[in-house]
Protein backbone atom coordinates (compact mmCIF):
# COMPACT_ATOMS: atom_id res chain seq x y z
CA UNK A 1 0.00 0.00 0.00
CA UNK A 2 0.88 3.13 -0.77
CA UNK A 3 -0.15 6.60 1.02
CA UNK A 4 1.50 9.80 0.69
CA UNK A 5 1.30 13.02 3.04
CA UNK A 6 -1.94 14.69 1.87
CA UNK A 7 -1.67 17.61 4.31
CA UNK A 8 -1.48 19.22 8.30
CA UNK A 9 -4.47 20.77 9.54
CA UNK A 10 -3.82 22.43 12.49
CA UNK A 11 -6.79 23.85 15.12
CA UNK A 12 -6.65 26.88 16.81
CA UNK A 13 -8.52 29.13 18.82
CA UNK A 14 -7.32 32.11 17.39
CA UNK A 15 -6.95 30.61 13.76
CA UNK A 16 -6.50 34.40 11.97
CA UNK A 17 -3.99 34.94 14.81
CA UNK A 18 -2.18 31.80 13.67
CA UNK A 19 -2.75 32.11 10.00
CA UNK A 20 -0.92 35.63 10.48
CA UNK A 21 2.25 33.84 12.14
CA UNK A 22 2.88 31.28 9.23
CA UNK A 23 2.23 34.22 6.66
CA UNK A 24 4.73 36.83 8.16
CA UNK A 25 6.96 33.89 9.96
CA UNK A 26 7.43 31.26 7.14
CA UNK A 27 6.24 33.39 4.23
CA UNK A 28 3.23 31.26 3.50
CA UNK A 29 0.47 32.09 1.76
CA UNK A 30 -1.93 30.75 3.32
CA UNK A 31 -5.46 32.47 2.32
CA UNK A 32 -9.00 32.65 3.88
CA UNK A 33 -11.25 30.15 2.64
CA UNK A 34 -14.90 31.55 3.52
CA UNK A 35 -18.41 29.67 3.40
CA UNK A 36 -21.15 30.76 5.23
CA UNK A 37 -20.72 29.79 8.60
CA UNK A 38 -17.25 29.01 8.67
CA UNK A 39 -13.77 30.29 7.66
CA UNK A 40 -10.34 28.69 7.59
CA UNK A 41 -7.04 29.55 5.96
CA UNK A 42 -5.51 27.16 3.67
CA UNK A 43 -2.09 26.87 1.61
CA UNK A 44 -2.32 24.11 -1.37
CA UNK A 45 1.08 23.53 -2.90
CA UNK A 46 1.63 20.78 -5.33
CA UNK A 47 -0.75 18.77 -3.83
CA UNK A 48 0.24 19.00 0.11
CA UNK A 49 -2.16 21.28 2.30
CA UNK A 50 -1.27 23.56 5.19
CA UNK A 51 -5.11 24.48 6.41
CA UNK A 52 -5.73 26.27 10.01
CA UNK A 53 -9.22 25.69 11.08
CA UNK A 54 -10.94 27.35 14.43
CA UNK A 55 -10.99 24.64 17.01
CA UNK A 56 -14.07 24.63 18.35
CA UNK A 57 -15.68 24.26 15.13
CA UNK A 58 -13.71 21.72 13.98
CA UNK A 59 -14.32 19.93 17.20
CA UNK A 60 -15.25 16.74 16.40
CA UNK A 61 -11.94 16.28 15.11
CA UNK A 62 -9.18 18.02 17.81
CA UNK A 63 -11.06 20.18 20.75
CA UNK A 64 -9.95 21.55 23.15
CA UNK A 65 -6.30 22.07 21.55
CA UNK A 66 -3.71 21.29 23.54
CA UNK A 67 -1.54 24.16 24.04
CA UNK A 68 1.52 22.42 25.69
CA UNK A 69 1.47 19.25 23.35
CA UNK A 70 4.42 18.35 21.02
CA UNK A 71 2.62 15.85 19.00
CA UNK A 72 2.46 18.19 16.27
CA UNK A 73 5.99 19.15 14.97
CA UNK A 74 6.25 21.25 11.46
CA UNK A 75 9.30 21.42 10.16
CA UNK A 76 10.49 23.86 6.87
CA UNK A 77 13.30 23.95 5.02
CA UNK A 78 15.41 27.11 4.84
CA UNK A 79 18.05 27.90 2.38
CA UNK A 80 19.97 29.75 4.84
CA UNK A 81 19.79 29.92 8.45
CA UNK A 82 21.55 32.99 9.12
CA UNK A 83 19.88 34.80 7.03
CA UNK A 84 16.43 33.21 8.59
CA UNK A 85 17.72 33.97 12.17
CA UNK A 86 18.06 37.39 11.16
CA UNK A 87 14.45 37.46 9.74
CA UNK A 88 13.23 36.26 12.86
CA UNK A 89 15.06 39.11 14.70
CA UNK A 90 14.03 41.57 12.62
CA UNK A 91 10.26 40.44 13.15
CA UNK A 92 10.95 40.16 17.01
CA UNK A 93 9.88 36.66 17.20
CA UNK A 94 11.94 35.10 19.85
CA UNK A 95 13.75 32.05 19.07
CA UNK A 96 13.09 28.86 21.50
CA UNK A 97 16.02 26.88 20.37
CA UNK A 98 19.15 27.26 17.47
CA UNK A 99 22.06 24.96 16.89
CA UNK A 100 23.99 24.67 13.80
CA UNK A 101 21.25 23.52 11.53
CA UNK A 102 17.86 24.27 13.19
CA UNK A 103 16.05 26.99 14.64
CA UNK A 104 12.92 26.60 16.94
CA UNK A 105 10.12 29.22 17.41
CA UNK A 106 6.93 28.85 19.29
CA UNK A 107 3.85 29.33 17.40
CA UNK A 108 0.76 31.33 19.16
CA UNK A 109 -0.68 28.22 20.08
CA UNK A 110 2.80 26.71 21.60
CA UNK A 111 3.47 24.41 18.73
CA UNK A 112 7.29 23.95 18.21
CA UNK A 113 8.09 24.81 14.81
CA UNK A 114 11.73 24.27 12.64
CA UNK A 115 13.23 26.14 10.35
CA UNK A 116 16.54 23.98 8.86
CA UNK A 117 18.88 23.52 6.41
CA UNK A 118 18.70 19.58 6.36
């Protein structure tokens, strides 16, 4: 059998909030999806989907979310971490963790997220 990574959905509640970290953070742009009771923001790229959805309506799936929780690790790929550390400094985002390849921010909801060069 074969699968293949389809996409992360993560929940939030304060999904804009979020939506606004990955945009100015990790330059993603990830857009508002609107129906008529619900919104969520979405990136689709090459067929893998980044999509924040408000938690308590998507809570048959993942409410409450679980602010401390590590089970949900993103990772991206930079080309070049100095020049990504100095991003982060310049959008006074404080850095959780760096070493020589990685550097660690905490999202609004207290997800760990990477930035790396492997």
């Amino acid at each position: 059998m074969k699968t293949t990574l389809r996409g992360v959905f993560l929940t939030s509640d304060q999904p804009e909030k979020l939506a606004a970290f990955y945009r100015d953070v990790a330059g993603l742009p990830l857009e508002a999806v609107v129906s008529a009771d619900y919104t969520y923001w979405m990136l689709d790229r090459e067929g893998m989907q980044l999509a924040i959805h408000d938690a308590e309506a998507f809570a048959d799936y993942a409410h409450p979310p679980l602010a401390g929780s590590n089970l949900t690790h993103l990772y991206f790929q930079v080309a070049d971490l100095a020049a990504f550390l100095d991003h982060l400094k310049s959008s006074r985002i404080a850095i959780h963790a760096v070493d020589d390849v990685t550097a660690t921010v905490i999202d609004p909801d207290g997800r760990k997220v990477l930035f790396g060069t492997a």
